[in-house]
C-alpha atoms as a PDB file:
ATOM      1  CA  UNK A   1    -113.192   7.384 220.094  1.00  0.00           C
ATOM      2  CA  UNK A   2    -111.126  10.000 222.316  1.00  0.00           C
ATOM      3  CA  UNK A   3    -111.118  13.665 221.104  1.00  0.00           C
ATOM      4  CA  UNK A   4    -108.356  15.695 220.844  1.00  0.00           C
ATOM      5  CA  UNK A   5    -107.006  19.030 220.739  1.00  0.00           C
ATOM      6  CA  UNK A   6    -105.113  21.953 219.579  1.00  0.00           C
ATOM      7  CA  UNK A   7    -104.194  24.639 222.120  1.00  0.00           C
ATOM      8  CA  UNK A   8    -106.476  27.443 219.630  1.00  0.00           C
ATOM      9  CA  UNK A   9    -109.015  25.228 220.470  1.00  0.00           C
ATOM     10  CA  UNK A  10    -110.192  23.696 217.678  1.00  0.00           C
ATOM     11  CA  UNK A  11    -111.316  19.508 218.296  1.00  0.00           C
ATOM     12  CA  UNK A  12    -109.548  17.491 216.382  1.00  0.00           C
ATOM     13  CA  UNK A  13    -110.945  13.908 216.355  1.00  0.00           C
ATOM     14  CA  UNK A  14    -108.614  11.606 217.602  1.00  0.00           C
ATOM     15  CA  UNK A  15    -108.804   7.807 216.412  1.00  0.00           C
ATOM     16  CA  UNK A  16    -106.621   5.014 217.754  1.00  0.00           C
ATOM     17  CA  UNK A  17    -105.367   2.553 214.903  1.00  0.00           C
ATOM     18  CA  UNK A  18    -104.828  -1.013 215.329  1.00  0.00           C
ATOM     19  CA  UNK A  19    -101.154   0.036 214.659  1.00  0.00           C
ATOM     20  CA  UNK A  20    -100.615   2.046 217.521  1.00  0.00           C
ATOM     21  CA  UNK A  21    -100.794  -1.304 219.874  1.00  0.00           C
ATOM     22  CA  UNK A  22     -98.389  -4.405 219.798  1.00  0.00           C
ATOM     23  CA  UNK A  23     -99.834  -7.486 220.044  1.00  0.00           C
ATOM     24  CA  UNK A  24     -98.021  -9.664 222.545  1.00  0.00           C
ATOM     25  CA  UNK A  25     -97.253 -11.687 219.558  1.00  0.00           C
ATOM     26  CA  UNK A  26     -95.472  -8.771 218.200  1.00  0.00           C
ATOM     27  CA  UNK A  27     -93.741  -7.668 220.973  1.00  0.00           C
ATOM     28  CA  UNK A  28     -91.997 -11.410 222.144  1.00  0.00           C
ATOM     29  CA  UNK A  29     -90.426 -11.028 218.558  1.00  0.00           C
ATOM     30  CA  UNK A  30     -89.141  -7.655 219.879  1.00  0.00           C
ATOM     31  CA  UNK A  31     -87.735  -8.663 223.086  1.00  0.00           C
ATOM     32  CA  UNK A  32     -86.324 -11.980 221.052  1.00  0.00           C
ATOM     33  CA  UNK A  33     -84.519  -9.649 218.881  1.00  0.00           C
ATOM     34  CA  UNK A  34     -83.391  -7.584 221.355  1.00  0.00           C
ATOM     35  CA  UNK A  35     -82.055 -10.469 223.166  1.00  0.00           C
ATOM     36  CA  UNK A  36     -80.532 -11.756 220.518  1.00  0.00           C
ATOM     37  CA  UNK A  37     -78.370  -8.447 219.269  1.00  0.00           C
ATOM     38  CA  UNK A  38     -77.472  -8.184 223.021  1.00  0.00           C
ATOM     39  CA  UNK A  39     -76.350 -12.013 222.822  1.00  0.00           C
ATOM     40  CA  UNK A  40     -74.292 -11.173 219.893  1.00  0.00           C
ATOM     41  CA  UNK A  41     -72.646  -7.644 221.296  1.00  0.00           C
ATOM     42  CA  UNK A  42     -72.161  -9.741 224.465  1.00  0.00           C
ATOM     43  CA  UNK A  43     -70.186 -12.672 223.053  1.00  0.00           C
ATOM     44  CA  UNK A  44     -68.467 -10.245 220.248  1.00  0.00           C
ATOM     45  CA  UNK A  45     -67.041  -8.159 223.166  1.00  0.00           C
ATOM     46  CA  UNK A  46     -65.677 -11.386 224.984  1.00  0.00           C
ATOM     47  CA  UNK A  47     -64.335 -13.581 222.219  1.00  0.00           C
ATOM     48  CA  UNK A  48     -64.475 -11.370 218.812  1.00  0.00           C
ATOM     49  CA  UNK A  49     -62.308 -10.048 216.571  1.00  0.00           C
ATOM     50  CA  UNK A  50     -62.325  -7.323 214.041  1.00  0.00           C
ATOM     51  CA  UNK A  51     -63.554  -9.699 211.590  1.00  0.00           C
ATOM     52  CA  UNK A  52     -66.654  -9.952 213.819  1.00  0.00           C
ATOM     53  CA  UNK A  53     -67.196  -5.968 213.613  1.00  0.00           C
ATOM     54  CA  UNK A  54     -69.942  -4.846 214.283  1.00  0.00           C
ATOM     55  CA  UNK A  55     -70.608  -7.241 216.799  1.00  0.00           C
ATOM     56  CA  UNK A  56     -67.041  -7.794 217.966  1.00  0.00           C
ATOM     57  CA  UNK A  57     -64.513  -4.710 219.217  1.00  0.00           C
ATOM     58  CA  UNK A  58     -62.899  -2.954 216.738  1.00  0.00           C
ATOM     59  CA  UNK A  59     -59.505  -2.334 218.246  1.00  0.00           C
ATOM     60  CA  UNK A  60     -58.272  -1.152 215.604  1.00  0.00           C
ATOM     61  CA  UNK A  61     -59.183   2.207 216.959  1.00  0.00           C
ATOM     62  CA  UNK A  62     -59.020   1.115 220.671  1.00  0.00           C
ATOM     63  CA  UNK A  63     -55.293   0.411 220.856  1.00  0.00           C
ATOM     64  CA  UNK A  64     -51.856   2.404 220.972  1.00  0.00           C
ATOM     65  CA  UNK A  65     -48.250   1.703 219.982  1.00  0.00           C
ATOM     66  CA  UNK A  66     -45.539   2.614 221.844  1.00  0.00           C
ATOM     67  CA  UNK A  67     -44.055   5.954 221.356  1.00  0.00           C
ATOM     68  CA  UNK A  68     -40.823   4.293 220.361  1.00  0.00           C
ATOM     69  CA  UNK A  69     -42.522   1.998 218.214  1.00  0.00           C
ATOM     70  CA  UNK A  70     -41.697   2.174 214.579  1.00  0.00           C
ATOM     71  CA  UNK A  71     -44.813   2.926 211.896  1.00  0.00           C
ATOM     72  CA  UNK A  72     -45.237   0.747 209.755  1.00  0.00           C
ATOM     73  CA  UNK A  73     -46.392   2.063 205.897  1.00  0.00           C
ATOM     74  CA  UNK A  74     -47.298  -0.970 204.024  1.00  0.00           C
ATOM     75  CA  UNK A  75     -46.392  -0.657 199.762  1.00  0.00           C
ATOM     76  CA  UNK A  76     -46.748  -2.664 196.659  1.00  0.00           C
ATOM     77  CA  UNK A  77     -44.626  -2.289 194.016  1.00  0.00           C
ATOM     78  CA  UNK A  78     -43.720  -4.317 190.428  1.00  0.00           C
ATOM     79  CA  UNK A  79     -41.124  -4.594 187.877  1.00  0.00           C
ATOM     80  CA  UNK A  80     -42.183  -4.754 184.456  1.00  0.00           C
ATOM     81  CA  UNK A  81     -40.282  -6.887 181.469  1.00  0.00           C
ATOM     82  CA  UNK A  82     -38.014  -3.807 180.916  1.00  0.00           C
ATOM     83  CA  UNK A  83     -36.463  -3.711 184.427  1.00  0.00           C
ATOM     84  CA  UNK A  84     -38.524  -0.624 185.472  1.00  0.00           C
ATOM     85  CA  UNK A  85     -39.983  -0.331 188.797  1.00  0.00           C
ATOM     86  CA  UNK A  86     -43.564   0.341 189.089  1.00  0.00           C
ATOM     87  CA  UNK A  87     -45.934   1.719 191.806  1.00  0.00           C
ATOM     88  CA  UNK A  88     -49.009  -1.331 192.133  1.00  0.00           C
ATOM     89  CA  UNK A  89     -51.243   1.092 194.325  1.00  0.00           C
ATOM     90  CA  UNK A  90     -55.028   2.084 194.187  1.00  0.00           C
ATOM     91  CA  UNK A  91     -54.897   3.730 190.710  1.00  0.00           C
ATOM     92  CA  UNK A  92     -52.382   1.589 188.990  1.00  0.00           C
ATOM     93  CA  UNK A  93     -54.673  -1.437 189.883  1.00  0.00           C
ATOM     94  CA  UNK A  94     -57.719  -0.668 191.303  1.00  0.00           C
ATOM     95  CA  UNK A  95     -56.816  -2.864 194.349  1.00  0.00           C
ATOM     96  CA  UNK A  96     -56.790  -0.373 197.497  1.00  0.00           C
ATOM     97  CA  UNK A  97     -53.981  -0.684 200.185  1.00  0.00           C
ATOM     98  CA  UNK A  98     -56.308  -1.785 203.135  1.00  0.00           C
ATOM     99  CA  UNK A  99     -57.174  -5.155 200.884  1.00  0.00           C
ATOM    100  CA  UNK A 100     -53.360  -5.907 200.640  1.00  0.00           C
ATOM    101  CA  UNK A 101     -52.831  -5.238 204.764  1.00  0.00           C
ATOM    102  CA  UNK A 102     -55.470  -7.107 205.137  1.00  0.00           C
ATOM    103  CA  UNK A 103     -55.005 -10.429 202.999  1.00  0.00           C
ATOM    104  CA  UNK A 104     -50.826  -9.990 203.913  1.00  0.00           C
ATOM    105  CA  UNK A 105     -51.143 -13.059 205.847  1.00  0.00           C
ATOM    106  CA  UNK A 106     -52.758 -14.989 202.532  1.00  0.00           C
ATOM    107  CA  UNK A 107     -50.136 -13.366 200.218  1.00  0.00           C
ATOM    108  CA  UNK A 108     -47.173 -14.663 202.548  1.00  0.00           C
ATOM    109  CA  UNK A 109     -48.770 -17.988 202.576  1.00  0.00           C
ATOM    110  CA  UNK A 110     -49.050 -17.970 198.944  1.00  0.00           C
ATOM    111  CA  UNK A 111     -47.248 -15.743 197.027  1.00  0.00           C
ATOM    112  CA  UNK A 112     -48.821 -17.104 193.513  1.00  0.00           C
ATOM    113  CA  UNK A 113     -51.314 -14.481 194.772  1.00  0.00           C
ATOM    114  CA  UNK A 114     -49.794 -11.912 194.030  1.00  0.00           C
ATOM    115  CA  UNK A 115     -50.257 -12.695 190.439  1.00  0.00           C
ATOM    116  CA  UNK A 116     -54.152 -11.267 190.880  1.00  0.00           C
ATOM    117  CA  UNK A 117     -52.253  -7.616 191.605  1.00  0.00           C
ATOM    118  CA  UNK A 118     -50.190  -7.931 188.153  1.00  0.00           C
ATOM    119  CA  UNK A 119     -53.109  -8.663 186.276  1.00  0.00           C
ATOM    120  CA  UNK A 120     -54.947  -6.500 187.653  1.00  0.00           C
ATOM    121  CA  UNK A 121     -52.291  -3.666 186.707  1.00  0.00           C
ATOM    122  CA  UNK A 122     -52.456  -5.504 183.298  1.00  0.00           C
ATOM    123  CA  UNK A 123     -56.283  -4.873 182.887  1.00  0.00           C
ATOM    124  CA  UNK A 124     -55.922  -1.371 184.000  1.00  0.00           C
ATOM    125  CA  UNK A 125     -52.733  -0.491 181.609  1.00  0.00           C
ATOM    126  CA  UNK A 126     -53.205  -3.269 178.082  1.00  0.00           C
ATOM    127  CA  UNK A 127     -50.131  -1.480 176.366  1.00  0.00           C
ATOM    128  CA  UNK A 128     -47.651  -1.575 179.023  1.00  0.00           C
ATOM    129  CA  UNK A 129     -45.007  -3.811 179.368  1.00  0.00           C
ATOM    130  CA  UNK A 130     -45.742  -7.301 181.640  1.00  0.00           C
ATOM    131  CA  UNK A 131     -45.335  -6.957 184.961  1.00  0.00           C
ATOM    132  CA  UNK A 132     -42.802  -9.793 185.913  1.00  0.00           C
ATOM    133  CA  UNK A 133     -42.573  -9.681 189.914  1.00  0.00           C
ATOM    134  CA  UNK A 134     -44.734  -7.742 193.033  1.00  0.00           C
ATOM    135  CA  UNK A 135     -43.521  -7.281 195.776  1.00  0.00           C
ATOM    136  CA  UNK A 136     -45.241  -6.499 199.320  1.00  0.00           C
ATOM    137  CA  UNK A 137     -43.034  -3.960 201.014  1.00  0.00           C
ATOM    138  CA  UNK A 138     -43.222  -2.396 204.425  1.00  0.00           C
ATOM    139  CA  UNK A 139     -41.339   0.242 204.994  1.00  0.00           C
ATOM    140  CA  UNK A 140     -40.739   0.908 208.633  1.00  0.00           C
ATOM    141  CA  UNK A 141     -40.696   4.741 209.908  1.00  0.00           C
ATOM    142  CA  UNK A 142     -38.392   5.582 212.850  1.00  0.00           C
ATOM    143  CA  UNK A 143     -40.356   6.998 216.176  1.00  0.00           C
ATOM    144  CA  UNK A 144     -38.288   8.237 219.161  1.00  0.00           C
ATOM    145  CA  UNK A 145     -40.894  10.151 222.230  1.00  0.00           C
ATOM    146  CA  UNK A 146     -43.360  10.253 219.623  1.00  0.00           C
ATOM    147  CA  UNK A 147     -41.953  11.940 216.812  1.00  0.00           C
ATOM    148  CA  UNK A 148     -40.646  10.495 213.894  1.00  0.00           C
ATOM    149  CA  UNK A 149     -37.046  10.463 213.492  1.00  0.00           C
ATOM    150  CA  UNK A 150     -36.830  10.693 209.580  1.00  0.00           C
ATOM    151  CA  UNK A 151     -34.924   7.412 209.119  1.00  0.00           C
ATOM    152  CA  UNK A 152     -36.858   4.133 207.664  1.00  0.00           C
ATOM    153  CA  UNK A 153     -35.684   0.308 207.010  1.00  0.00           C
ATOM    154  CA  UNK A 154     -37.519  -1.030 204.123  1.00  0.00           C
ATOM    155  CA  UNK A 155     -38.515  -4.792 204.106  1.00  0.00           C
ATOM    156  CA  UNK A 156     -40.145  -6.748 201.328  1.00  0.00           C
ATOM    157  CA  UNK A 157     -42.458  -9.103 203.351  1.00  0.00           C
ATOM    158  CA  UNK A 158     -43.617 -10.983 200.027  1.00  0.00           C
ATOM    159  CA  UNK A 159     -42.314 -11.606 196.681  1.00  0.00           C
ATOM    160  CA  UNK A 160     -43.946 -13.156 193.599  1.00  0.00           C
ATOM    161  CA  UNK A 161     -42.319 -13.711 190.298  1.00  0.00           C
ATOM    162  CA  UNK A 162     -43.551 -14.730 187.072  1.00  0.00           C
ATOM    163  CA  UNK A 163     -42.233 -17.940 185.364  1.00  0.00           C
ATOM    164  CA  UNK A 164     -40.164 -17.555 182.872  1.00  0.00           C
END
């Protein structure tokens, strides 16, 4: 037993627990992990994707657009059985934006998919009229130098409609 101390001077026994060493058991499962999370940042880096995140890059953050590039501002939106046209975002359906962006490549494969986002607005509102088709719209801001130019193009990228 090694004794220790306090700079007033008072000896404080020290004791050294069996906790306080690694076995070399203990630390080959270290270095394996280690090795292994390296492995995985390693190969993420080379051939990932965001999907892989957080072991692949997330370039979402790590690229830029061109300053003359347009910005794109992705929308859903719904008419109901009386003709009106309705706003499908967060609070109307509880499905947030970033799930739409990112499934857009589902929803233009299948646009019966789109039915989830009218029943989900159904769920959300039970006394409002049907909603009979969703659309996926982009609507793409003008950028000249930088700075946006105030002018936008809209384009519907998907379009489901209910049977009838």
């Amino acid at each position: 037993m090694d004794d220790g101390g306090i700079p007033d001077g008072r000896n404080i026994p020290y004791r050294r627990h069996a906790m306080e060493t690694l076995t070399p058991q203990g630390r080959a499962v270290r270095l394996g992990a280690t090795a292994l999370g390296l492995a995985l940042l390693l190969t993420g880096t080379l051939v990932g994707s965001d999907d892989h995140f957080p072991f692949g890059p997330f370039r979402m953050f790590a690229t830029t657009n061109s300053p003359d590039a347009p910005a794109p501002d992705t929308r859903v939106e719904g008419v109901d059985a009386t003709g009106a046209l309705i706003e499908l975002g967060q609070d109307a359906t509880g499905i947030r934006r970033a799930e739409i962006e990112g499934q857009r490549g589902r929803y233009e494969a299948d646009p019966e998919l789109l039915r989830e986002v009218a029943d989900a607005y159904a769920d959300r509102h039970p006394g409002a009229p049907e909603v009979v088709e969703v659309r996926i719209v982009v609507r793409w801001h003008g950028i000249e130098d930088g700075r946006p130019t105030g002018r936008h193009v809209d384009e519907t990228v998907v379009r489901w409609e209910a049977a009838r």
